[in-house]
Protein backbone atom coordinates (compact mmCIF):
# COMPACT_ATOMS: atom_id res chain seq x y z
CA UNK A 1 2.42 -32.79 5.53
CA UNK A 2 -0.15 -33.79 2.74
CA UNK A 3 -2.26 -31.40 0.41
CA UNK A 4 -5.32 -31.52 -1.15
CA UNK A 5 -5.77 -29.39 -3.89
CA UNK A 6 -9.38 -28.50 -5.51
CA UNK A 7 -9.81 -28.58 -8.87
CA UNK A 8 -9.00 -29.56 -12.33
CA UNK A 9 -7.69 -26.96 -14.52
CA UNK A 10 -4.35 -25.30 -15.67
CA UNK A 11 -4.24 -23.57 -12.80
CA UNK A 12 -4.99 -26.43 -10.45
CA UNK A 13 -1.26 -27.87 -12.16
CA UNK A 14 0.41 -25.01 -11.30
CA UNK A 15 -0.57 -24.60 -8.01
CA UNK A 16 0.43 -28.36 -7.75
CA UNK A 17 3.82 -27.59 -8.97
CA UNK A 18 4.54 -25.15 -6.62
CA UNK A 19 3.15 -26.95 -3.50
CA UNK A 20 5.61 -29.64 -4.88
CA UNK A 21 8.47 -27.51 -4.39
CA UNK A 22 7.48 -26.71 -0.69
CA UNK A 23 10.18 -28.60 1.72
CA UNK A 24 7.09 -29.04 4.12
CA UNK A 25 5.01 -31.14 1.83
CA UNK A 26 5.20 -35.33 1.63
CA UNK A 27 2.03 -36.08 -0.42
CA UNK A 28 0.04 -33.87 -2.71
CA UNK A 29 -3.72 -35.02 -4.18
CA UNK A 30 -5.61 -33.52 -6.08
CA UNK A 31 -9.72 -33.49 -6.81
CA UNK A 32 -10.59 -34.27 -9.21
CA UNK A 33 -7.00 -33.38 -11.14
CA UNK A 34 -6.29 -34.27 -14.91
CA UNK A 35 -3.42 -36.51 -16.72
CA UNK A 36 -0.88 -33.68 -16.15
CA UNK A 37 -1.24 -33.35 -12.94
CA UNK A 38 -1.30 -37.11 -12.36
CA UNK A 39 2.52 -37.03 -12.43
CA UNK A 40 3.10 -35.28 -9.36
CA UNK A 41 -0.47 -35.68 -7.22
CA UNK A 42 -2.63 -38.43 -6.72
CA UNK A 43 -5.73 -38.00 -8.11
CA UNK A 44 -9.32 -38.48 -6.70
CA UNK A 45 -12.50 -38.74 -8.56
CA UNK A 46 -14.50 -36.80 -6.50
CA UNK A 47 -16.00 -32.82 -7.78
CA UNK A 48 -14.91 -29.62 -6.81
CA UNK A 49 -18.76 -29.10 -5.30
CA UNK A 50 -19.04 -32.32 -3.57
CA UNK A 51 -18.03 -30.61 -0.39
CA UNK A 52 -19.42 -33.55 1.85
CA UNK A 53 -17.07 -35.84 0.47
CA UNK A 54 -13.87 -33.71 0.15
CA UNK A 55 -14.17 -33.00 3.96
CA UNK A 56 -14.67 -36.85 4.31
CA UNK A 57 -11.34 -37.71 2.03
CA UNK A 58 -9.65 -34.99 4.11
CA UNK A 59 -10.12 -36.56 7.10
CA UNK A 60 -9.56 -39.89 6.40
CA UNK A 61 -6.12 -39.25 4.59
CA UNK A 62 -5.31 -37.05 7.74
CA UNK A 63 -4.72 -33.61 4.94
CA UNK A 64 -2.94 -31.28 6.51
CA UNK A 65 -4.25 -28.69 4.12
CA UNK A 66 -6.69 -27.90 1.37
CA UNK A 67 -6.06 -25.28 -0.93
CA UNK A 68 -9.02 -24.56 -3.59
CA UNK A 69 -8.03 -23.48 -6.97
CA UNK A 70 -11.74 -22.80 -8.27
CA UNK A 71 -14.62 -20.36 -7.93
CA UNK A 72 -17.66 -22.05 -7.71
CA UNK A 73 -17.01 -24.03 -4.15
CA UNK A 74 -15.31 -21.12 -3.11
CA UNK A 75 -18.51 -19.03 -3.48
CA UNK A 76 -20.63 -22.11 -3.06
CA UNK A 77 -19.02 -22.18 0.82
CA UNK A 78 -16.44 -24.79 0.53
CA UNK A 79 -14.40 -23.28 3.14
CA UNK A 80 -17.10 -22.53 5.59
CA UNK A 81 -17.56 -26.72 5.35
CA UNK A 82 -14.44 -27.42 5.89
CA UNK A 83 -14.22 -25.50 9.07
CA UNK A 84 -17.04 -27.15 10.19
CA UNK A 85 -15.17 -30.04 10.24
CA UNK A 86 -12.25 -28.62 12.12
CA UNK A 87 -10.39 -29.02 8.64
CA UNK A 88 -7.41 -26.32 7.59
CA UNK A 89 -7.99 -24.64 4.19
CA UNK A 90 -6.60 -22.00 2.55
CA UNK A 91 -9.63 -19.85 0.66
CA UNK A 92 -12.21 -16.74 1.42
CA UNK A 93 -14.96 -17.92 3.54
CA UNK A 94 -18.45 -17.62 1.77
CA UNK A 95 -19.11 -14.21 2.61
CA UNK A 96 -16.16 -12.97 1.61
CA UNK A 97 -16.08 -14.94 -1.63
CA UNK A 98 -19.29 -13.12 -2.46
CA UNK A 99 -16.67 -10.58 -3.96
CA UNK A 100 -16.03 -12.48 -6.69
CA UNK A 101 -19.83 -14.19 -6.70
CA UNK A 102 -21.49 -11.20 -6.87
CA UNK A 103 -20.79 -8.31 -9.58
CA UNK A 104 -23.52 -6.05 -7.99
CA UNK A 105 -22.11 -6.20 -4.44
CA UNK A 106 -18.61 -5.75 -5.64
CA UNK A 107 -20.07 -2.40 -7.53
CA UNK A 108 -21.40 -1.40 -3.97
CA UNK A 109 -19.01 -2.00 -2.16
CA UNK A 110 -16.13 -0.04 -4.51
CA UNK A 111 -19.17 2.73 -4.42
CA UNK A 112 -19.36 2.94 -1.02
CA UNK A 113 -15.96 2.88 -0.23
CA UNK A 114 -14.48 5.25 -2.91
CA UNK A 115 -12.58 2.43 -4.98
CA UNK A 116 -12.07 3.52 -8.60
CA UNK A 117 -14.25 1.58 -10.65
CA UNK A 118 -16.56 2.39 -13.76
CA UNK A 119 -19.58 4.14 -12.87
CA UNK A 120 -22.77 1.33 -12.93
CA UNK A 121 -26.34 0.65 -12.62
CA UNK A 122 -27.98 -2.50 -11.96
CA UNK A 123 -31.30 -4.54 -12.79
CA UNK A 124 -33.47 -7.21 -11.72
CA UNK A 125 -35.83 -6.42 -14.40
CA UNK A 126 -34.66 -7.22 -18.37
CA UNK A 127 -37.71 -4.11 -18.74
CA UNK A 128 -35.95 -2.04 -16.62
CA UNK A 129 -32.79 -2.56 -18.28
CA UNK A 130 -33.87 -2.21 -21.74
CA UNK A 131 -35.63 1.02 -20.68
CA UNK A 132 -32.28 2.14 -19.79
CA UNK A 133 -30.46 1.58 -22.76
CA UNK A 134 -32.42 3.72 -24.66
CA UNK A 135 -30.50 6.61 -23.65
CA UNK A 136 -27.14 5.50 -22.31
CA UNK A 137 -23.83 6.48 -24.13
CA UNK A 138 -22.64 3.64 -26.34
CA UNK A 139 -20.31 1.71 -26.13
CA UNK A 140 -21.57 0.20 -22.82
CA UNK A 141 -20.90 -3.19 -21.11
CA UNK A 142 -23.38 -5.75 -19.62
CA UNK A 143 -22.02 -7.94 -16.71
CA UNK A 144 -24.01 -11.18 -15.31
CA UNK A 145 -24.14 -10.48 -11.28
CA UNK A 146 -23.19 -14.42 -10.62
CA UNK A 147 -20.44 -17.09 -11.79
CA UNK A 148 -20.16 -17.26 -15.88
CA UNK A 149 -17.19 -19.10 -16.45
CA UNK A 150 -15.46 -15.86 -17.08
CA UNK A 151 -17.90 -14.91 -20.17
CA UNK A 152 -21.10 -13.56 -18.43
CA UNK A 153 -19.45 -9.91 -19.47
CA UNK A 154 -20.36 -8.49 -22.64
CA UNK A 155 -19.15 -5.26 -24.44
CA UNK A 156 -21.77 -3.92 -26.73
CA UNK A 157 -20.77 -1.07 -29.57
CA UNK A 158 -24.31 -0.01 -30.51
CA UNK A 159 -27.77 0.37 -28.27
CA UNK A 160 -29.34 -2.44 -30.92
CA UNK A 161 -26.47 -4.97 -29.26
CA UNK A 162 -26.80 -3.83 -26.02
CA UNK A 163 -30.54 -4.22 -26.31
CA UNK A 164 -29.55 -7.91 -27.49
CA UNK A 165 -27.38 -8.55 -24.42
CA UNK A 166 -29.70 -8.07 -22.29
CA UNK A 167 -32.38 -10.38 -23.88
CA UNK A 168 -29.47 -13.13 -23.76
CA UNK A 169 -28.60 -12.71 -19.90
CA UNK A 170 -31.97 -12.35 -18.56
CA UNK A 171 -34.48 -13.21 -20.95
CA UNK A 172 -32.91 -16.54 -22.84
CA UNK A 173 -30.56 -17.16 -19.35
CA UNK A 174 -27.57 -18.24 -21.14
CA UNK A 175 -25.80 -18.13 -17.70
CA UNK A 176 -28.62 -19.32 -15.85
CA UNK A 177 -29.16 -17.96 -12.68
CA UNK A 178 -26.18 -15.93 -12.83
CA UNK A 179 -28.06 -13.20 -15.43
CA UNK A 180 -31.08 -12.97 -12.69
CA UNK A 181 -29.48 -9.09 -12.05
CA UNK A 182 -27.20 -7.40 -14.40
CA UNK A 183 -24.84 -5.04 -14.47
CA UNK A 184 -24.54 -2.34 -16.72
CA UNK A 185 -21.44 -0.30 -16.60
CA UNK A 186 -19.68 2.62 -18.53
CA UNK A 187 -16.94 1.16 -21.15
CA UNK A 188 -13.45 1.93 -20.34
CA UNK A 189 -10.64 2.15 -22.33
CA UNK A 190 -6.78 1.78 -21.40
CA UNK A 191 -4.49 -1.05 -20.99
CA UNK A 192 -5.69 -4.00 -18.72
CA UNK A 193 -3.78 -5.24 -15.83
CA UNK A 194 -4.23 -8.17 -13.47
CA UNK A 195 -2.46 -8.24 -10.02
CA UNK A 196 -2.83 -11.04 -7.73
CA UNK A 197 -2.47 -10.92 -4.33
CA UNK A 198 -2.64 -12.80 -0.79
CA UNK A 199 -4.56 -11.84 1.85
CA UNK A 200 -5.11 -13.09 5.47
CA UNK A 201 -8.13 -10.68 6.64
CA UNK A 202 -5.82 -7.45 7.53
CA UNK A 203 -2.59 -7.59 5.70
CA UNK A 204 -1.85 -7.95 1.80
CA UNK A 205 0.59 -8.94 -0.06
CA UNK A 206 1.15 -8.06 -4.11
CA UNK A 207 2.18 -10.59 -6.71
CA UNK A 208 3.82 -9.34 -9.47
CA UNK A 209 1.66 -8.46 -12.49
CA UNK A 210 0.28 -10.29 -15.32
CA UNK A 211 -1.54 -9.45 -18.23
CA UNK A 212 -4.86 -11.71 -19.60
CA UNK A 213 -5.92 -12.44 -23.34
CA UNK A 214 -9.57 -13.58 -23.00
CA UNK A 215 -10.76 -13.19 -26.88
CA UNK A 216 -10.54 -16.44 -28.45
CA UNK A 217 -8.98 -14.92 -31.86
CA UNK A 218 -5.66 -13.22 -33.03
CA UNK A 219 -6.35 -9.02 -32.59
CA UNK A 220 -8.29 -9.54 -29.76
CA UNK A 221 -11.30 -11.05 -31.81
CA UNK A 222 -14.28 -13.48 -30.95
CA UNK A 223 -16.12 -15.08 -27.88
CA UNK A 224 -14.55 -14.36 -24.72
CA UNK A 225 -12.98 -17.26 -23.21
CA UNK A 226 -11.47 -18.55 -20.05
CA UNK A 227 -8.01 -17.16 -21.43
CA UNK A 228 -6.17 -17.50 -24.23
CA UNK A 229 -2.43 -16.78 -23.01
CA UNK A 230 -0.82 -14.58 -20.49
CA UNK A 231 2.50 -12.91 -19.95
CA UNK A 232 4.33 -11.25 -16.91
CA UNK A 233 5.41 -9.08 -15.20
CA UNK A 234 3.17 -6.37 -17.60
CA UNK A 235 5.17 -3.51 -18.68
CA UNK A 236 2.10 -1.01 -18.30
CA UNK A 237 2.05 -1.49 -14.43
CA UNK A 238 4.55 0.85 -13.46
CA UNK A 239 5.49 2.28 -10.42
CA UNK A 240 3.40 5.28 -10.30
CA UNK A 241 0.73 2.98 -10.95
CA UNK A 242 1.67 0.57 -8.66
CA UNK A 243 1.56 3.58 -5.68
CA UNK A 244 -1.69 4.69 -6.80
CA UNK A 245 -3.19 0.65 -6.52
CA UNK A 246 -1.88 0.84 -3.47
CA UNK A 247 -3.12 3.69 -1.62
CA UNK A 248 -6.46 3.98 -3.43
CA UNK A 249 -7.51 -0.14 -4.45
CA UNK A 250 -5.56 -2.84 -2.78
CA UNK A 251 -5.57 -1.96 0.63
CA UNK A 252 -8.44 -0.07 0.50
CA UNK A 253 -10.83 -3.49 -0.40
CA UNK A 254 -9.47 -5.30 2.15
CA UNK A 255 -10.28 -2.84 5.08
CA UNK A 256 -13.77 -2.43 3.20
CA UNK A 257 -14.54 -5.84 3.66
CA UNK A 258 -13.47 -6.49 7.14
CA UNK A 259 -15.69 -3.27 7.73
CA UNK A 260 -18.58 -4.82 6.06
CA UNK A 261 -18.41 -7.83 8.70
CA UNK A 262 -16.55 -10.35 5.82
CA UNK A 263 -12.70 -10.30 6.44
CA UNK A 264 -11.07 -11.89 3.38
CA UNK A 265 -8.74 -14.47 3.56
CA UNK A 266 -7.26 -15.97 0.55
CA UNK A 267 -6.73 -14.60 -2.97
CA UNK A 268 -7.69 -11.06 -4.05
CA UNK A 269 -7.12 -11.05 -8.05
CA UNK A 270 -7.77 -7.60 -9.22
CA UNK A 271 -8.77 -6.92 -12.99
CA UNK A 272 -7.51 -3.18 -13.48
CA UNK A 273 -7.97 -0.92 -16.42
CA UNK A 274 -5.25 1.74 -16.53
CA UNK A 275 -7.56 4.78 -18.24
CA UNK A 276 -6.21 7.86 -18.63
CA UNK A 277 -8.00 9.04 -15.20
CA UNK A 278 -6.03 6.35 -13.55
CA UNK A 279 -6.26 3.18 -12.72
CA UNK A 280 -9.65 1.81 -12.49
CA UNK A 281 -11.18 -2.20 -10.77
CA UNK A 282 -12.83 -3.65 -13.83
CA UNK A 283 -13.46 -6.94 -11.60
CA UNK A 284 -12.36 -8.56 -8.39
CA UNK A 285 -12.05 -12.32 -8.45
CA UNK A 286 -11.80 -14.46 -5.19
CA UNK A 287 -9.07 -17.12 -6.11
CA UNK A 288 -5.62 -17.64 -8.50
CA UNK A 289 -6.81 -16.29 -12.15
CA UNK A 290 -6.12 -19.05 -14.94
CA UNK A 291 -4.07 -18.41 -16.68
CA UNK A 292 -2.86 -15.67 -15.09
CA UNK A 293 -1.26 -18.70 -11.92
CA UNK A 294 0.67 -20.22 -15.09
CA UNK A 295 3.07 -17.05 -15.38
CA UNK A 296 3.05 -15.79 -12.10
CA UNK A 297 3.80 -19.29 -10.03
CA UNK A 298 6.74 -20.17 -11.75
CA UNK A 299 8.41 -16.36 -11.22
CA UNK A 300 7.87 -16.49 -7.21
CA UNK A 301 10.98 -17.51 -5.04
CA UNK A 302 8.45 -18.46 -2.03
CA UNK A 303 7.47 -21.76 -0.46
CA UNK A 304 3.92 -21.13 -1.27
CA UNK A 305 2.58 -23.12 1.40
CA UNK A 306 4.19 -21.21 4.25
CA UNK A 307 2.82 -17.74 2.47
CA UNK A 308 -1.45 -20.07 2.28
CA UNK A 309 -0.55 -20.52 6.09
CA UNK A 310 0.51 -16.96 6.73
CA UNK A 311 -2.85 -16.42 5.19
CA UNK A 312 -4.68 -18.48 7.24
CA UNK A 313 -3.21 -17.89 10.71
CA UNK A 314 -2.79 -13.50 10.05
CA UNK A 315 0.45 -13.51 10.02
CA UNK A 316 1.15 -12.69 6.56
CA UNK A 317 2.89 -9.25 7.69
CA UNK A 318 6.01 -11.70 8.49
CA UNK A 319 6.51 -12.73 4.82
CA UNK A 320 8.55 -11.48 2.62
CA UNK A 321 6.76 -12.14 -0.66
CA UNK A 322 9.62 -12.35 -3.58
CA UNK A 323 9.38 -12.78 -7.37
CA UNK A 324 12.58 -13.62 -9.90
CA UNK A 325 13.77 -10.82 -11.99
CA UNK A 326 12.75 -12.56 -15.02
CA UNK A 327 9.85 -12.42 -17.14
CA UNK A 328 7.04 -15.44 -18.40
CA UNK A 329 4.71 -16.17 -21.26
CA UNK A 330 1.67 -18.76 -21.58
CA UNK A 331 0.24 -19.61 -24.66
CA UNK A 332 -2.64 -21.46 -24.23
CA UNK A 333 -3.17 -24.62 -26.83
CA UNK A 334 -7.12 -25.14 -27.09
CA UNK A 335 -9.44 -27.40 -29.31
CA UNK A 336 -10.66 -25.58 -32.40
CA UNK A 337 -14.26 -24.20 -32.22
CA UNK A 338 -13.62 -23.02 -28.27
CA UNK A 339 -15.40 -21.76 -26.43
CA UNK A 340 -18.67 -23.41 -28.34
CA UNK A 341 -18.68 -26.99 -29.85
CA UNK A 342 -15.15 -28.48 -30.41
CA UNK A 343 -14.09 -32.65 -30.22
CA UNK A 344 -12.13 -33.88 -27.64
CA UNK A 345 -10.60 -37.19 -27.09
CA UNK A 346 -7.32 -36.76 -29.26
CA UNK A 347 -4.21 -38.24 -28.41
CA UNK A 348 -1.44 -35.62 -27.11
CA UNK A 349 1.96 -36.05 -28.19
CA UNK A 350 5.24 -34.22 -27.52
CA UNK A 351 4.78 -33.72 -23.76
CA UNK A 352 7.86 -35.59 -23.07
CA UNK A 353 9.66 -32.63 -24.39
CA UNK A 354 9.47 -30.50 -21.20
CA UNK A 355 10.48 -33.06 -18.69
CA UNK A 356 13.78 -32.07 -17.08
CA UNK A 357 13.56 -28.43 -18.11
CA UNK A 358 13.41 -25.56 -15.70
CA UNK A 359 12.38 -22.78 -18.11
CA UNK A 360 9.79 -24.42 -19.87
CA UNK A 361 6.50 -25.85 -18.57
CA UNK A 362 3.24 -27.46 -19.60
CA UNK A 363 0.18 -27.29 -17.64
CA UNK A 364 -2.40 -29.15 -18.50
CA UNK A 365 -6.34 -27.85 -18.23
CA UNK A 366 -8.65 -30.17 -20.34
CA UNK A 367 -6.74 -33.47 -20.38
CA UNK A 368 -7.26 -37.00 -18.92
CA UNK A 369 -5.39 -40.51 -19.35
CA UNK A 370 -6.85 -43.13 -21.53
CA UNK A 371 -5.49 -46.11 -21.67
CA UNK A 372 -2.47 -44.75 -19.90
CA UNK A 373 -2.05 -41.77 -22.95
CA UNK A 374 -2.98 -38.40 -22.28
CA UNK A 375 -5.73 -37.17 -24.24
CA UNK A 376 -7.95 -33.81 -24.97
CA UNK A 377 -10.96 -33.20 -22.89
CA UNK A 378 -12.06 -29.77 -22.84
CA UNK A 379 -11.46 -26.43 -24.62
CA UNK A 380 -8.59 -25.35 -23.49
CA UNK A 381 -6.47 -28.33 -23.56
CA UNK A 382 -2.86 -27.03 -22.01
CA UNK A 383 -0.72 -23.71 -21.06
CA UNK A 384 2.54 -23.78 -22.49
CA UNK A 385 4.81 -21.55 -20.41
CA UNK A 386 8.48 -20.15 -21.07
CA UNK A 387 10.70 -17.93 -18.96
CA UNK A 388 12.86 -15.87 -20.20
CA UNK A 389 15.22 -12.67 -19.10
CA UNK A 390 12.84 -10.41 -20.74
CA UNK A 391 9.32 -10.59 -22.24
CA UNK A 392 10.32 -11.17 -25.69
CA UNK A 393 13.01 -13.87 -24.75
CA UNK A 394 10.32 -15.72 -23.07
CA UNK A 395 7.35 -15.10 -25.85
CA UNK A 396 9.81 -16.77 -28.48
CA UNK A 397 10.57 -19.44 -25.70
CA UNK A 398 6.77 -20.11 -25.37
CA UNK A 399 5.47 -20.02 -29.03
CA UNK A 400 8.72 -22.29 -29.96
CA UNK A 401 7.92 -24.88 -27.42
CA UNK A 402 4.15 -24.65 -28.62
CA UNK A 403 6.03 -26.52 -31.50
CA UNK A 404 7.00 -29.02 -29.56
CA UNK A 405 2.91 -30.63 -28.79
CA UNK A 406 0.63 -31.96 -31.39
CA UNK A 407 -3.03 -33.39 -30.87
CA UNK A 408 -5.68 -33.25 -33.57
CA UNK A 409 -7.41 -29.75 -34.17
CA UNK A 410 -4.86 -27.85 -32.26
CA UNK A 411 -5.49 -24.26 -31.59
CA UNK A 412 -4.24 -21.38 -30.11
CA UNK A 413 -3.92 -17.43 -31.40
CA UNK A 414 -0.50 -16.19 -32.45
CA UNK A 415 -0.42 -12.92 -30.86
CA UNK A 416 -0.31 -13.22 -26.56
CA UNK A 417 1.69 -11.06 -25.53
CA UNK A 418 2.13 -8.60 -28.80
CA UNK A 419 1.06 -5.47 -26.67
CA UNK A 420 5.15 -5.90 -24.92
CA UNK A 421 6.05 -4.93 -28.27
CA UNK A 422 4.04 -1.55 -27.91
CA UNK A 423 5.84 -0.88 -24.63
């Protein structure tokens, strides 16, 4: 069969990895892709939103399925297009994507439904939410209700910031349309957690854990970014955890939004916070997290496209969804000066290094080919992933084979994955 994958990123290569593996696929493209992913898909120079002519390419090249990697066509209604066309794609349909597309009905829905989440109040008026501020407990955080990029979330130590936020969102629109309404929500503290999962409207079906590093400096400092590193399995999420998730989140979301009329098929990525009350949903996103896919594709012992059509057909209650008894790190290798002005266009070198290697890997997220050489084009410029038979065999894995690449201004904190140390 042939696959088209959406998207462009780091987790775009992954996902194109792992649909290589699959003994049912001949032919993998990808749209638009990047120089790494070049080497195993075809690429296409067509966007992620130019849904119009994705169906078209589908059709023509006889795809006998899409799988979409990013948020914005997901939300946008890629999926709903595509079945228009009588096309096959694995992703939530637009009103189910809405989970991840809108903060505000994701707070409602938790609300109404008695999922643990941080207690909230939102605003379509920067007045109104500045007249709130005034007396709510600090610290306090400030979410944008649409698509950011994952940095439309701000946490704010003192009213003064908060009262800043809030002029930045909705006043100055630094998200654009996404800081129309706002959410403001109580700060928690505790360890974060993100689970991925698959879903095919009824039945779902946990990956194995991961943990995110979204500040752009060492200690957890700076401008939140897309993601900075990962590692998993996460040594917080244990199994009293992991029963609680279960009976109170995971299962829970996906009968609330079958009730609410928008059964969810796809990828459920939940963004926990294990506070001491419990574990709590900080966020729901409605596709793979990057770089979450990086650490969590390479551990799975599935043919992933048998689990997307599971999804798709509801029969994902057959599959027995298995992960290696191992452990992964990503350190992500960015331009310096992300996630605000960097250069790009710098030559890559060492790639070669990881070629032939089954516990190393190197996804690229902001590369292209010029002239034939892979070069930087974006912030974060590649994932370097290890696996090891622990966490700290595959951290030193990881940060030694981030030895192994060199472009000009190469960046990249020194610290993912310090918390397994705390464990």
């Amino acid at each position: 069969m042939k696959v088209l994958v959406v998207g462009g990123g780091g987790r775009e290569h992954a996902l194109c990895y792992k649909i290589a593996k699959s003994s049912k696929v001949d032919k993998i493209y990808c749209a638009p892709g990047n120089a790494g992913i070049s080497e195993i898909a075809e690429c296409v120079p067509i966007g992620a939103m130019e849904f119009d002519k994705l169906a078209d390419f589908a059709k023509e090249n006889e795809i006998s399925l899409t799988v979409v990697g990013m948020d914005d066509p997901l939300v946008g209604g890629i999926v709903d297009a595509f079945e228009a066309e009588g096309l096959r794609v694995f992703g939530p349909r637009k009103n189910a994507a809405i989970l991840e597309g809108s903060k505000a009905f994701s707070k409602d829905l938790m609300k109404k439904y008695n999922i643990p989440t941080a207690s909230y109040e939102k605003f379509s008026s920067a007045e109104d939410a500045l007249s709130y501020l005034e007396t709510a407990d600090m610290p306090i955080v400030l979410k944008a209700d649409g698509l950011a990029l994952g940095k439309g979330v701000l946490i704010c130590n003192t009213r003064e910031e908060a009262m800043e936020g809030v002029k930045t969102l909705m006043l100055d629109k630094q998200f654009g349309d996404a800081g129309n309404t706002i959410v403001i929500e109580e700060f928690m503290t505790g360890r974060e957690v993100s689970v991925l999962s698959f879903v095919d409207g009824k039945t779902i079906k946990i990956m194995t854990s991961a943990q995110d590093h979204k500040r752009a400096k060492d200690g957890d400092m700076g401008l939140n970014t897309g993601g900075m590193g990962t590692f998993s399995p996460s040594p917080f999420y244990t199994e009293e955890v992991d029963v609680f998730c279960k009976k109170y989140i995971y299962q829970a979301t996906v009968d609330a939004m079958k009730a609410e009329g928008r059964p969810f098929q796809g990828i459920i990525f939940f963004g926990l916070m294990l506070t001491e009350k419990g574990p709590r949903v900080l966020e729901y996103n409605a596709r793979f997290g990057d770089p979450e896919t990086q650490v969590v594709l390479p551990r799975m012992k599935n043919d992933i496209v048998e689990v997307f059509e599971a999804c798709i057909d509801g029969t994902l209650d057959t599959i027995d969804l298995q992960f290696e008894d191992n452990a992964a790190v990503c350190v992500v290798l960015a331009s310096d000066g992300y996630p605000e002005k960097y250069e790009k266009g710098f030559p890559v070198l060492g790639l070669e290094r990881f070629r032939d290697k089954d516990d190393y890997f190197v996804f690229h997220a902001g590369t292209k080919l010029s002239d034939g050489i892979p070069v930087t084009n974006g912030g974060r410029v590649l994932g370097v992933t290890a696996t090891g038979q622990d966490l700290k065999e595959a951290r030193a894995k990881a940060y030694k084979a981030t030895e192994w690449i060199d472009f000009k201004n190469k960046y990249m904190r020194h610290d993912i994955g310090k918390a397994i140390d705390e464990a």
